[in-house]
PDB file of N, CA and C in Angstrom:
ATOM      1  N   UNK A   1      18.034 -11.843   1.395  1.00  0.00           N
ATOM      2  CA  UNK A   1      17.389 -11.498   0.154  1.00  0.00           C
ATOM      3  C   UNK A   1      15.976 -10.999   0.440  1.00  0.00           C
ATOM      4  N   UNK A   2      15.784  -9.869  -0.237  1.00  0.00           N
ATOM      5  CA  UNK A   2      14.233  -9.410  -0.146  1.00  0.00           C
ATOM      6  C   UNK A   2      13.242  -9.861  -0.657  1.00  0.00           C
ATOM      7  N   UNK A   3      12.484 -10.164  -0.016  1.00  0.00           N
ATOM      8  CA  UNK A   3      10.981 -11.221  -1.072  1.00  0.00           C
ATOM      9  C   UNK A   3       9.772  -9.843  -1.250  1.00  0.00           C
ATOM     10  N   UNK A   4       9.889  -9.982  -2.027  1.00  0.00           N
ATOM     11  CA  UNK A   4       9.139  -8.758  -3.167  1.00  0.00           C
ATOM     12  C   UNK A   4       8.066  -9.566  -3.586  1.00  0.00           C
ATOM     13  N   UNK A   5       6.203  -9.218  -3.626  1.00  0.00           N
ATOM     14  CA  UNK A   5       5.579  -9.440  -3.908  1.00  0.00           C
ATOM     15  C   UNK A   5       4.823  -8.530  -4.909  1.00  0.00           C
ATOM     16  N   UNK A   6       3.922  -8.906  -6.088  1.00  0.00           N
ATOM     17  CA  UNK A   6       3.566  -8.106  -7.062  1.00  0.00           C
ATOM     18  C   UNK A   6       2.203  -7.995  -6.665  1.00  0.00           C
ATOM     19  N   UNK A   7       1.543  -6.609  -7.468  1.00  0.00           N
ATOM     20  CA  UNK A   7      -0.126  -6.741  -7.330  1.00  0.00           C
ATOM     21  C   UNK A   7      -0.431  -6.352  -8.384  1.00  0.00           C
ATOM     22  N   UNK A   8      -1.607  -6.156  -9.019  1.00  0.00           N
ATOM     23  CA  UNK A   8      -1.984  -5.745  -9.952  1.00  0.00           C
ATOM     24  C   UNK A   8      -2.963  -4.499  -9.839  1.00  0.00           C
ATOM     25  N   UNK A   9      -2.260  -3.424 -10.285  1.00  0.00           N
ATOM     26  CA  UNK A   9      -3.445  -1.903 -10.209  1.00  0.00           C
ATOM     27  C   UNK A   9      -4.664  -1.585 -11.540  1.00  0.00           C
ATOM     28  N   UNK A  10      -5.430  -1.822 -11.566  1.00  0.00           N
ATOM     29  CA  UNK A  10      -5.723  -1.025 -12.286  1.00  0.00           C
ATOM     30  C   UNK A  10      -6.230   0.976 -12.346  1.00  0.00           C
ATOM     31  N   UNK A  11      -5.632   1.489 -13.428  1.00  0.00           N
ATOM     32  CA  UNK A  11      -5.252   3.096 -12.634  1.00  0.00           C
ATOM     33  C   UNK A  11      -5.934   3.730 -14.070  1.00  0.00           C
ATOM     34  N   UNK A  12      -6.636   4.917 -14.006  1.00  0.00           N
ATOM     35  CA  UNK A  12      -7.219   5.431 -15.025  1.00  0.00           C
ATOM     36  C   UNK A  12      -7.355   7.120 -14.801  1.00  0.00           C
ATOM     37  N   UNK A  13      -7.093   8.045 -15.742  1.00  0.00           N
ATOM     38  CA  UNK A  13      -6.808   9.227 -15.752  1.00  0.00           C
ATOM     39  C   UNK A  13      -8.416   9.952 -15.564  1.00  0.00           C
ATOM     40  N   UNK A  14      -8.700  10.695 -14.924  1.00  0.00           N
ATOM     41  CA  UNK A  14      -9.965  11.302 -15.206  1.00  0.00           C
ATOM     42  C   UNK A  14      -9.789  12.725 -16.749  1.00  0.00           C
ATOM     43  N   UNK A  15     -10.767  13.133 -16.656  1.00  0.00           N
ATOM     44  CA  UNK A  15     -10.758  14.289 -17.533  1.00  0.00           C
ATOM     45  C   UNK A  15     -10.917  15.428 -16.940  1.00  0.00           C
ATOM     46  N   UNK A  16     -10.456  15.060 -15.516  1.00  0.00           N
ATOM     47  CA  UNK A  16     -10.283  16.490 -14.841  1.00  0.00           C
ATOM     48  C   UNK A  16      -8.710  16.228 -14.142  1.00  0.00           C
ATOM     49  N   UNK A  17      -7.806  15.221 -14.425  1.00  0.00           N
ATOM     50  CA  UNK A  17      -6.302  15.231 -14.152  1.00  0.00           C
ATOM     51  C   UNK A  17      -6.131  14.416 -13.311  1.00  0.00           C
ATOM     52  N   UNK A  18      -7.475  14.143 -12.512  1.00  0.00           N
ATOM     53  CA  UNK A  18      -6.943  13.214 -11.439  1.00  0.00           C
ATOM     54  C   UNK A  18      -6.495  12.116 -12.099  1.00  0.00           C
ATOM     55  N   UNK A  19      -6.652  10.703 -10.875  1.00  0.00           N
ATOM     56  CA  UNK A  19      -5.862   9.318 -11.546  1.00  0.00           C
ATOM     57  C   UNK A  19      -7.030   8.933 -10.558  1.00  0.00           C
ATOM     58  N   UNK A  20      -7.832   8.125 -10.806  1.00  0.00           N
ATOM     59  CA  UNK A  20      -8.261   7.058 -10.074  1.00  0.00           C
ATOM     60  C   UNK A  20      -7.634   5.792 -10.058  1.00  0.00           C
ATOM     61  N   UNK A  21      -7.948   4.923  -8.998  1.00  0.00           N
ATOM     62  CA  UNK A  21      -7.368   3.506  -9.355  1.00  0.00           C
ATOM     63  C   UNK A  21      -7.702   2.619  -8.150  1.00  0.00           C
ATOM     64  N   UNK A  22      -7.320   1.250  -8.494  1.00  0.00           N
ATOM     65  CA  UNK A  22      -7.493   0.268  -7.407  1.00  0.00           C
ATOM     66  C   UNK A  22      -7.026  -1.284  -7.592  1.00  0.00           C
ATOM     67  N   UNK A  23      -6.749  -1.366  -6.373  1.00  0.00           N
ATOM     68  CA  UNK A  23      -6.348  -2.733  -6.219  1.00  0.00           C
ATOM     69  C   UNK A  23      -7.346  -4.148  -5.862  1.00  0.00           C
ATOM     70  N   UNK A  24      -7.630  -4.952  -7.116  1.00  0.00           N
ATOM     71  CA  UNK A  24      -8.832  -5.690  -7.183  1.00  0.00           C
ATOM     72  C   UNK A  24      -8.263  -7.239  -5.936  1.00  0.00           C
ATOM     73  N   UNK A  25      -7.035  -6.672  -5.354  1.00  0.00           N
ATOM     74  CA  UNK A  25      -6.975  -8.166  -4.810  1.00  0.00           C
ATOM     75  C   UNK A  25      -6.577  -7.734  -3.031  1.00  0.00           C
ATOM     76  N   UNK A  26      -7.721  -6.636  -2.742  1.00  0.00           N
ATOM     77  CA  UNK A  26      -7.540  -5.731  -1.641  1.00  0.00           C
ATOM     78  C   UNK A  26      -8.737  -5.680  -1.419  1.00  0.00           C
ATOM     79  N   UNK A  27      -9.423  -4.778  -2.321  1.00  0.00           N
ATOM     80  CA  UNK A  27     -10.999  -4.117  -1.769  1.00  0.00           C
ATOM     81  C   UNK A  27     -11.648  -3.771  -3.130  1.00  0.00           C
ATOM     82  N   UNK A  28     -12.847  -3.616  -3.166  1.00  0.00           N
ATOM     83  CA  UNK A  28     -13.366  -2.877  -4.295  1.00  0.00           C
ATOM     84  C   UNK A  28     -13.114  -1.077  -4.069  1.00  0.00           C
ATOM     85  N   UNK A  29     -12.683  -0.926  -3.247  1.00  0.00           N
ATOM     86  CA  UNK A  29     -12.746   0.447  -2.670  1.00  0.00           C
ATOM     87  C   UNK A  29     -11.810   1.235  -4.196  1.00  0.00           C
ATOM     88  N   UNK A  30     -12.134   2.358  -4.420  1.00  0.00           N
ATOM     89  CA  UNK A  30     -11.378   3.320  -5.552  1.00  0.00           C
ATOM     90  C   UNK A  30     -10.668   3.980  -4.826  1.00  0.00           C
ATOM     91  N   UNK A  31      -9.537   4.528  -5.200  1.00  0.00           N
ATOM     92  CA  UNK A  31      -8.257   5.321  -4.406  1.00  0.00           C
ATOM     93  C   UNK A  31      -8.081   6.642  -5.593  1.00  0.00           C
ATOM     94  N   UNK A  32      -7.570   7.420  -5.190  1.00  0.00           N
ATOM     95  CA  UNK A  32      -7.663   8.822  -6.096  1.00  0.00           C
ATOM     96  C   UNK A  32      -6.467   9.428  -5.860  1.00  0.00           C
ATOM     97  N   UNK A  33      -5.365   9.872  -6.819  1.00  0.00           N
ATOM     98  CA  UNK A  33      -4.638  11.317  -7.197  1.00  0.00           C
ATOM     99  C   UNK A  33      -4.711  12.150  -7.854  1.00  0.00           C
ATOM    100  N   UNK A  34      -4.059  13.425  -6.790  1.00  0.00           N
ATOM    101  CA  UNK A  34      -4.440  14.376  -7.753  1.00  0.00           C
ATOM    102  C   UNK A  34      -3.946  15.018  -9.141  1.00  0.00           C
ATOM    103  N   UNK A  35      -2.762  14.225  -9.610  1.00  0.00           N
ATOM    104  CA  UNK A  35      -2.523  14.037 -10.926  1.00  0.00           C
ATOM    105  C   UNK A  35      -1.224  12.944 -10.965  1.00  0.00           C
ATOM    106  N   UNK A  36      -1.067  12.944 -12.647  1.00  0.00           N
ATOM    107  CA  UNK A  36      -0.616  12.283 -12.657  1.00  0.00           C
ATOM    108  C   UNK A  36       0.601  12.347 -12.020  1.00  0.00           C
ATOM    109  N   UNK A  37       1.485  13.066 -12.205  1.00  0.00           N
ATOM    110  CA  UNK A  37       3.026  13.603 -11.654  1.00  0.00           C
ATOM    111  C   UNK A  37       3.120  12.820 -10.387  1.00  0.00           C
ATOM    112  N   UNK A  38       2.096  12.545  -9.351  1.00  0.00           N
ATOM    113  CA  UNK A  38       2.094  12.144  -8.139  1.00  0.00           C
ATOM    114  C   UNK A  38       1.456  10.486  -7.849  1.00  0.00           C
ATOM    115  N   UNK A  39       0.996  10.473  -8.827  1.00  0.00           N
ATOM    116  CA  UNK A  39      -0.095   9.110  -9.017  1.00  0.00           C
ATOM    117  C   UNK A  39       0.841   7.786  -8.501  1.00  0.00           C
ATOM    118  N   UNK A  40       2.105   7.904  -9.150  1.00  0.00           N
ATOM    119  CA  UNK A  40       2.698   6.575  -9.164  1.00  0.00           C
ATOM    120  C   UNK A  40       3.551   6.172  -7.596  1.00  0.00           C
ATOM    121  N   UNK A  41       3.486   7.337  -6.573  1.00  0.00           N
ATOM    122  CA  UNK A  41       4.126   7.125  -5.645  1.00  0.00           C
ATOM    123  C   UNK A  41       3.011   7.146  -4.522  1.00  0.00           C
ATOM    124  N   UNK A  42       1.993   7.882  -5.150  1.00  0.00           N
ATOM    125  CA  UNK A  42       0.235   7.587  -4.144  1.00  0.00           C
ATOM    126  C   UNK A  42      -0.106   5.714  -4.502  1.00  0.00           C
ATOM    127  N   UNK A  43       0.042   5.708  -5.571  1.00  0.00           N
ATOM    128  CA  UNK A  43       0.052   4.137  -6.128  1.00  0.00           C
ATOM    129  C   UNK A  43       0.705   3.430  -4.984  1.00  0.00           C
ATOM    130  N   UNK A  44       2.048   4.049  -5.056  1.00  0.00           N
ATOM    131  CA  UNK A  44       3.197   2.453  -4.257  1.00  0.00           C
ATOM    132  C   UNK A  44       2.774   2.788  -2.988  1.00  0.00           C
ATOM    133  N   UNK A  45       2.608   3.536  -2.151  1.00  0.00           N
ATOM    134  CA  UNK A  45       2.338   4.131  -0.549  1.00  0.00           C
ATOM    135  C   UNK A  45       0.925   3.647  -0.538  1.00  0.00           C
ATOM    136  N   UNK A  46      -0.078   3.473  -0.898  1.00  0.00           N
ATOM    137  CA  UNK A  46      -1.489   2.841  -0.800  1.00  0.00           C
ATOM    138  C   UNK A  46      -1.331   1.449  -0.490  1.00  0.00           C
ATOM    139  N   UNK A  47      -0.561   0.703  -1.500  1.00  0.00           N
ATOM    140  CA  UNK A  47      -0.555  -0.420  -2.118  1.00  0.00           C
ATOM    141  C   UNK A  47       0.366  -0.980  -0.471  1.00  0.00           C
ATOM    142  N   UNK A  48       1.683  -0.561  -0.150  1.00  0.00           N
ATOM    143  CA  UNK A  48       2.321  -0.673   1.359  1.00  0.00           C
ATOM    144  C   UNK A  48       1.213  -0.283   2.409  1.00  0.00           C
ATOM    145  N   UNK A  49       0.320   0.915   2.464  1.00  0.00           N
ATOM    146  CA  UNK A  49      -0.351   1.116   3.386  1.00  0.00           C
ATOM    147  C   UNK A  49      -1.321  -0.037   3.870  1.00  0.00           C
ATOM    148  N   UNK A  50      -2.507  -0.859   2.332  1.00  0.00           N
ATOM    149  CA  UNK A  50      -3.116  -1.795   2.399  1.00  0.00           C
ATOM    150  C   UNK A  50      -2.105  -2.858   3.277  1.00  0.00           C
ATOM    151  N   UNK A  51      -1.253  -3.669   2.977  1.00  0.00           N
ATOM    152  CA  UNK A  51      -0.484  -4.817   3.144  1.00  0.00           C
ATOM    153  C   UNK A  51       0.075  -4.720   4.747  1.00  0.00           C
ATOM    154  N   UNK A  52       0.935  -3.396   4.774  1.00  0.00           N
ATOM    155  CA  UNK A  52       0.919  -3.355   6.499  1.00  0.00           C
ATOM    156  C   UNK A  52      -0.267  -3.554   7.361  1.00  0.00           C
ATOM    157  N   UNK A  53      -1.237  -2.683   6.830  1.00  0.00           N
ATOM    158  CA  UNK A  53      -2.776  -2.604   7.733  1.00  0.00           C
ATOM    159  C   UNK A  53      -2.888  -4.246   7.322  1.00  0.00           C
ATOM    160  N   UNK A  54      -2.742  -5.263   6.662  1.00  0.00           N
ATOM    161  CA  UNK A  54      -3.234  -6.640   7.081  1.00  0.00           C
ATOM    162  C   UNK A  54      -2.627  -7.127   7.981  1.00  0.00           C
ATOM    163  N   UNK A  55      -1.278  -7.279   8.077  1.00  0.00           N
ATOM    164  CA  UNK A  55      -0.328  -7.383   8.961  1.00  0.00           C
ATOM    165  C   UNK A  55      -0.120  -7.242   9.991  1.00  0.00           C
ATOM    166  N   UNK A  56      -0.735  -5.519  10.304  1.00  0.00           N
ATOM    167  CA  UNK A  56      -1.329  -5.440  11.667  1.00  0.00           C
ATOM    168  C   UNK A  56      -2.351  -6.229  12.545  1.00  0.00           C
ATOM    169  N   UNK A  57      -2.756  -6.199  11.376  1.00  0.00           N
ATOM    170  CA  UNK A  57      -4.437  -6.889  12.228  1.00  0.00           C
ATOM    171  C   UNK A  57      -4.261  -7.881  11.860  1.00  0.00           C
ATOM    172  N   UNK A  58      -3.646  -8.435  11.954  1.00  0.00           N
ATOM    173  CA  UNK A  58      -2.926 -10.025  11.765  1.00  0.00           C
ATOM    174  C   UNK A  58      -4.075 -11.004  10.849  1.00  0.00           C
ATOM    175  N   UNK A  59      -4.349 -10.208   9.845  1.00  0.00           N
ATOM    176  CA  UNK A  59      -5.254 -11.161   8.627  1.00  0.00           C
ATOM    177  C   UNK A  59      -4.409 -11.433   7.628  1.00  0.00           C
ATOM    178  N   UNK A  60      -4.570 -12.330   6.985  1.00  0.00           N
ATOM    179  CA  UNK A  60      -3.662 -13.145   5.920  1.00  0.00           C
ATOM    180  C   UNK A  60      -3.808 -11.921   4.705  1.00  0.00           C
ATOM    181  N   UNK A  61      -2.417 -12.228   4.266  1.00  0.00           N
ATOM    182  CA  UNK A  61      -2.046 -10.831   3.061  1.00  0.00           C
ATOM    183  C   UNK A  61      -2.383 -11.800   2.022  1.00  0.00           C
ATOM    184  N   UNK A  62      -3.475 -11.369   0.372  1.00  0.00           N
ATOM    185  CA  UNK A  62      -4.016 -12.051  -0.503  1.00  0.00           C
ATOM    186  C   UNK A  62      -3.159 -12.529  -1.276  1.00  0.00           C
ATOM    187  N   UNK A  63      -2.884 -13.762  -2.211  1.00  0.00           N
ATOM    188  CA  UNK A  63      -1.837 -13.768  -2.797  1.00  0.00           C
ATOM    189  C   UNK A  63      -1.984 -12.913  -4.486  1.00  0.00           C
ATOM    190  N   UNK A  64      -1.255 -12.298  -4.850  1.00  0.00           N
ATOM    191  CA  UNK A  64      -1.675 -11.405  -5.950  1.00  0.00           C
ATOM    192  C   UNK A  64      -2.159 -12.227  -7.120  1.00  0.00           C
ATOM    193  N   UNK A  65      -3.008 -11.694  -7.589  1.00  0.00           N
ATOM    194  CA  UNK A  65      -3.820 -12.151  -8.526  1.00  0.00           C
ATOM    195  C   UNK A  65      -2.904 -12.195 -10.223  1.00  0.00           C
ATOM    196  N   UNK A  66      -3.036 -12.553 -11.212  1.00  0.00           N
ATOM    197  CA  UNK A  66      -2.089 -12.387 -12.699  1.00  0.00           C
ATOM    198  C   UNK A  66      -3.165 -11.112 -12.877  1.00  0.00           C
ATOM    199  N   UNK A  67      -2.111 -10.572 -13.665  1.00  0.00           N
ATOM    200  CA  UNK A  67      -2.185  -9.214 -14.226  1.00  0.00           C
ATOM    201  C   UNK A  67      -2.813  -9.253 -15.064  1.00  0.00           C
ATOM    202  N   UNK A  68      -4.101  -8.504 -15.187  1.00  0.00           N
ATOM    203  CA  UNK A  68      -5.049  -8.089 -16.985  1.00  0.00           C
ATOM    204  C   UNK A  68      -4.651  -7.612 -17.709  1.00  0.00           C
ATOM    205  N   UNK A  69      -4.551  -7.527 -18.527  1.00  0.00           N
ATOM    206  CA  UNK A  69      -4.672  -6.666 -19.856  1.00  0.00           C
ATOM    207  C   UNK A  69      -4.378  -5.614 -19.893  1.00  0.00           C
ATOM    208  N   UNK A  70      -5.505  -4.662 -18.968  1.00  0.00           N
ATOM    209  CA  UNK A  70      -5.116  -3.639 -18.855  1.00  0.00           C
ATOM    210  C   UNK A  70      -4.694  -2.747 -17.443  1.00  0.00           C
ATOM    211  N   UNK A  71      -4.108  -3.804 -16.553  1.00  0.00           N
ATOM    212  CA  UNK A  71      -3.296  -3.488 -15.673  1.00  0.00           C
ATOM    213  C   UNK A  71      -1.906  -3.450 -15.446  1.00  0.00           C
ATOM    214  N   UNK A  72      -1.341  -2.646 -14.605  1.00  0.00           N
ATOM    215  CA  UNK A  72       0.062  -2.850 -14.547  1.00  0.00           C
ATOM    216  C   UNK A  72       0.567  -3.181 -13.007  1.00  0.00           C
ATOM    217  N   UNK A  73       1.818  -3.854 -12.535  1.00  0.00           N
ATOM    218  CA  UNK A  73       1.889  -4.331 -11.260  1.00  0.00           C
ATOM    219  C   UNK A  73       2.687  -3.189 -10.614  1.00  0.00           C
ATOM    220  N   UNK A  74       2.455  -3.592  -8.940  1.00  0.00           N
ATOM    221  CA  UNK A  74       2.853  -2.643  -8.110  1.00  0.00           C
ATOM    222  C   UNK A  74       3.648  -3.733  -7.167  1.00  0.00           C
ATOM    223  N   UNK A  75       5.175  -3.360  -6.766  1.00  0.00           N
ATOM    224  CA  UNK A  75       6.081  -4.121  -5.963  1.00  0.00           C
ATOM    225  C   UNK A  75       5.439  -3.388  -4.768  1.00  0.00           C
ATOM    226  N   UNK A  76       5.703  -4.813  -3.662  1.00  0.00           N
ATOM    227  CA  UNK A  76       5.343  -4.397  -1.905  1.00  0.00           C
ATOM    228  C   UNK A  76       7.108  -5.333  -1.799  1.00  0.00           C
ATOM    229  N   UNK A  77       8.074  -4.512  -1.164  1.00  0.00           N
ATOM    230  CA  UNK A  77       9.221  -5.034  -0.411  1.00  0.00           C
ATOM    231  C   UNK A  77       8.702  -5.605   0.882  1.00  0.00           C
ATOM    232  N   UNK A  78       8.352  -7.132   0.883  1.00  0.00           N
ATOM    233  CA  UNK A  78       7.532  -7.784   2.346  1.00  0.00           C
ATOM    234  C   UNK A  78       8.719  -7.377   3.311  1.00  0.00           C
ATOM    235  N   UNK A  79      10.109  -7.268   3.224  1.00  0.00           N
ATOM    236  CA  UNK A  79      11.022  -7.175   4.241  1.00  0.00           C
ATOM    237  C   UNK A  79      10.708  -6.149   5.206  1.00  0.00           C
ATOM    238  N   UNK A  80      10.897  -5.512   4.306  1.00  0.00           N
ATOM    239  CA  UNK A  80      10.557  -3.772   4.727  1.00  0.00           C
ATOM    240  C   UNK A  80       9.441  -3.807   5.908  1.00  0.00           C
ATOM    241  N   UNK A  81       8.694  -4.267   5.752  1.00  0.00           N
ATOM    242  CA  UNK A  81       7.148  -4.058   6.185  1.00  0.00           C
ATOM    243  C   UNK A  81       6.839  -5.013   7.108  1.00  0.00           C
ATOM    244  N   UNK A  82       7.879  -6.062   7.254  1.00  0.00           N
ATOM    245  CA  UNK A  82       7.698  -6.806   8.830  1.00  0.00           C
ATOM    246  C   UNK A  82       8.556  -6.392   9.725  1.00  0.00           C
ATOM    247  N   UNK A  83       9.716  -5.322   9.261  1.00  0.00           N
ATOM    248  CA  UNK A  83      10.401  -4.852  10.163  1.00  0.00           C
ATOM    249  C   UNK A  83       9.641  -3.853  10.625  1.00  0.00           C
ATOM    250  N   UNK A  84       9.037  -3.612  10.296  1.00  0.00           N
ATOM    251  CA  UNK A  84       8.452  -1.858  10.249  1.00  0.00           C
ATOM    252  C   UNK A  84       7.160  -2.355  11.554  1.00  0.00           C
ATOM    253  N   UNK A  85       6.691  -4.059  11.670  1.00  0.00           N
ATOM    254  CA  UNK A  85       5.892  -4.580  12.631  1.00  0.00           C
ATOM    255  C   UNK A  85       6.241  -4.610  13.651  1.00  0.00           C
ATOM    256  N   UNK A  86       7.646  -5.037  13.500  1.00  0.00           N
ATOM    257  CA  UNK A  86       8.401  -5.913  14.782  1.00  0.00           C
ATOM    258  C   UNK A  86       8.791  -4.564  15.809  1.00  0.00           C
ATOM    259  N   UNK A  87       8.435  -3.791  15.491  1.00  0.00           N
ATOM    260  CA  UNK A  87       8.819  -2.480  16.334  1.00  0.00           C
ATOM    261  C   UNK A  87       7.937  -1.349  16.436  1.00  0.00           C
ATOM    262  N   UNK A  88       6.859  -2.087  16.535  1.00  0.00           N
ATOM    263  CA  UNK A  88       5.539  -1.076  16.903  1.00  0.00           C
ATOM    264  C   UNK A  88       5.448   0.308  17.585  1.00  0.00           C
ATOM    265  N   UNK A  89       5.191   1.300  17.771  1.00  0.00           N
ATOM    266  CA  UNK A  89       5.156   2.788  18.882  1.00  0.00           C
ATOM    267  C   UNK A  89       4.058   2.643  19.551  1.00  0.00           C
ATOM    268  N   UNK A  90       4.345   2.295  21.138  1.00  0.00           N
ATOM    269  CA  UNK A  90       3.424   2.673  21.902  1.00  0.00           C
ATOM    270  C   UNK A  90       3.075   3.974  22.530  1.00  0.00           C
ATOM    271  N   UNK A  91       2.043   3.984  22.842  1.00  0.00           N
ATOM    272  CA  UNK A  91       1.104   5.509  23.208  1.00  0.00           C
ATOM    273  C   UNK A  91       2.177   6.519  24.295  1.00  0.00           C
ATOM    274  N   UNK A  92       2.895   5.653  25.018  1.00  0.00           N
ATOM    275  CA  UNK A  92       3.748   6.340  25.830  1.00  0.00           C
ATOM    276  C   UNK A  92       5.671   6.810  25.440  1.00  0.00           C
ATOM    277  N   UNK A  93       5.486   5.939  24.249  1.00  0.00           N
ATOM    278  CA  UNK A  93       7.352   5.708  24.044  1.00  0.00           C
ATOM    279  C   UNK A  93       7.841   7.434  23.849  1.00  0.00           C
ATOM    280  N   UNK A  94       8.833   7.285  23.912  1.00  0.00           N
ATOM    281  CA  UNK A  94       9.732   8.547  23.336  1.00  0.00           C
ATOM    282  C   UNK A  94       9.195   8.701  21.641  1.00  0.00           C
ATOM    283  N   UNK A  95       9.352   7.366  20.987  1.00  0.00           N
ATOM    284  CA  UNK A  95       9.106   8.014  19.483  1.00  0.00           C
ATOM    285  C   UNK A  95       7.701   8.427  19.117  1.00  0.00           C
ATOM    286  N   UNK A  96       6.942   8.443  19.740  1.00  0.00           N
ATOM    287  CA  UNK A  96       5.563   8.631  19.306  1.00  0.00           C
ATOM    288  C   UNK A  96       5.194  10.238  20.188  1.00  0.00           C
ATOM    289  N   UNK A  97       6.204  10.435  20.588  1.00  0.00           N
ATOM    290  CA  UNK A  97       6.422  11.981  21.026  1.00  0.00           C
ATOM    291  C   UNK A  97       5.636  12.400  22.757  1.00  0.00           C
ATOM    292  N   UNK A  98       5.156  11.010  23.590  1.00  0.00           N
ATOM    293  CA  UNK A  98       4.104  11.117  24.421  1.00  0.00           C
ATOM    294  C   UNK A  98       4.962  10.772  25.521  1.00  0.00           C
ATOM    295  N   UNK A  99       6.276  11.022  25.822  1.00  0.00           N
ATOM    296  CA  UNK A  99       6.660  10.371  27.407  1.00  0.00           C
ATOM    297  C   UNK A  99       6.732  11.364  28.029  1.00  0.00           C
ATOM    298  N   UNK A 100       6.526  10.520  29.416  1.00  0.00           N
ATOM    299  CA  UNK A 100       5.789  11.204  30.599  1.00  0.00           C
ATOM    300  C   UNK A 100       7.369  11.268  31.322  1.00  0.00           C
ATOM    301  N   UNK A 101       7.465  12.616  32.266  1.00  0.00           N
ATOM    302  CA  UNK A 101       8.987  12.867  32.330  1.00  0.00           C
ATOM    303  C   UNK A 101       9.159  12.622  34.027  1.00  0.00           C
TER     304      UNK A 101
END
């Protein structure tokens, strides 16, 4: 069974199309698309990008915070994303495109 963890985004449209947004239980840092059409899959790929990069660097992943008002949640599939550890690319392998013949 997959253990699925939630986060909470908050995401806001500019008046020039973009989407700003961010994850308050990550960084204060703001994340940006360039519209909406694309926003919600820049959303889920940020939100996996954050959680692997803890993982890597072997710091404890935050536990998600309850959702505001005016936020909505973002699924991280944890399965996914420790397999995706357990099989790292080193600088020399075949998959990372660098072997020496």
């Amino acid at each position: 069974m997959s253990k699925l963890l939630f986060y909470p985004c908050d995401a806001r449209k500019h008046i020039s199309g973009k989407v700003f947004y961010r994850f308050r239980d990550f960084s204060e840092r703001i994340f940006m698309s360039n519209d909406l059409k694309n926003a919600y899959q820049d959303i889920s790929d940020t939100l996996k990008m954050l959680v692997t990069g803890k993982i890597i660097c072997g710091e404890n992943i935050p536990t998600p915070s309850r959702r505001l008002e005016h936020e909505f949640v973002v699924e991280v599939p944890m399965n996914k994303l420790i397999v995706a550890r357990s099989n790292p690319i080193t600088e020399n392998s075949p998959t990372a495109g660098n072997s020496q013949i």
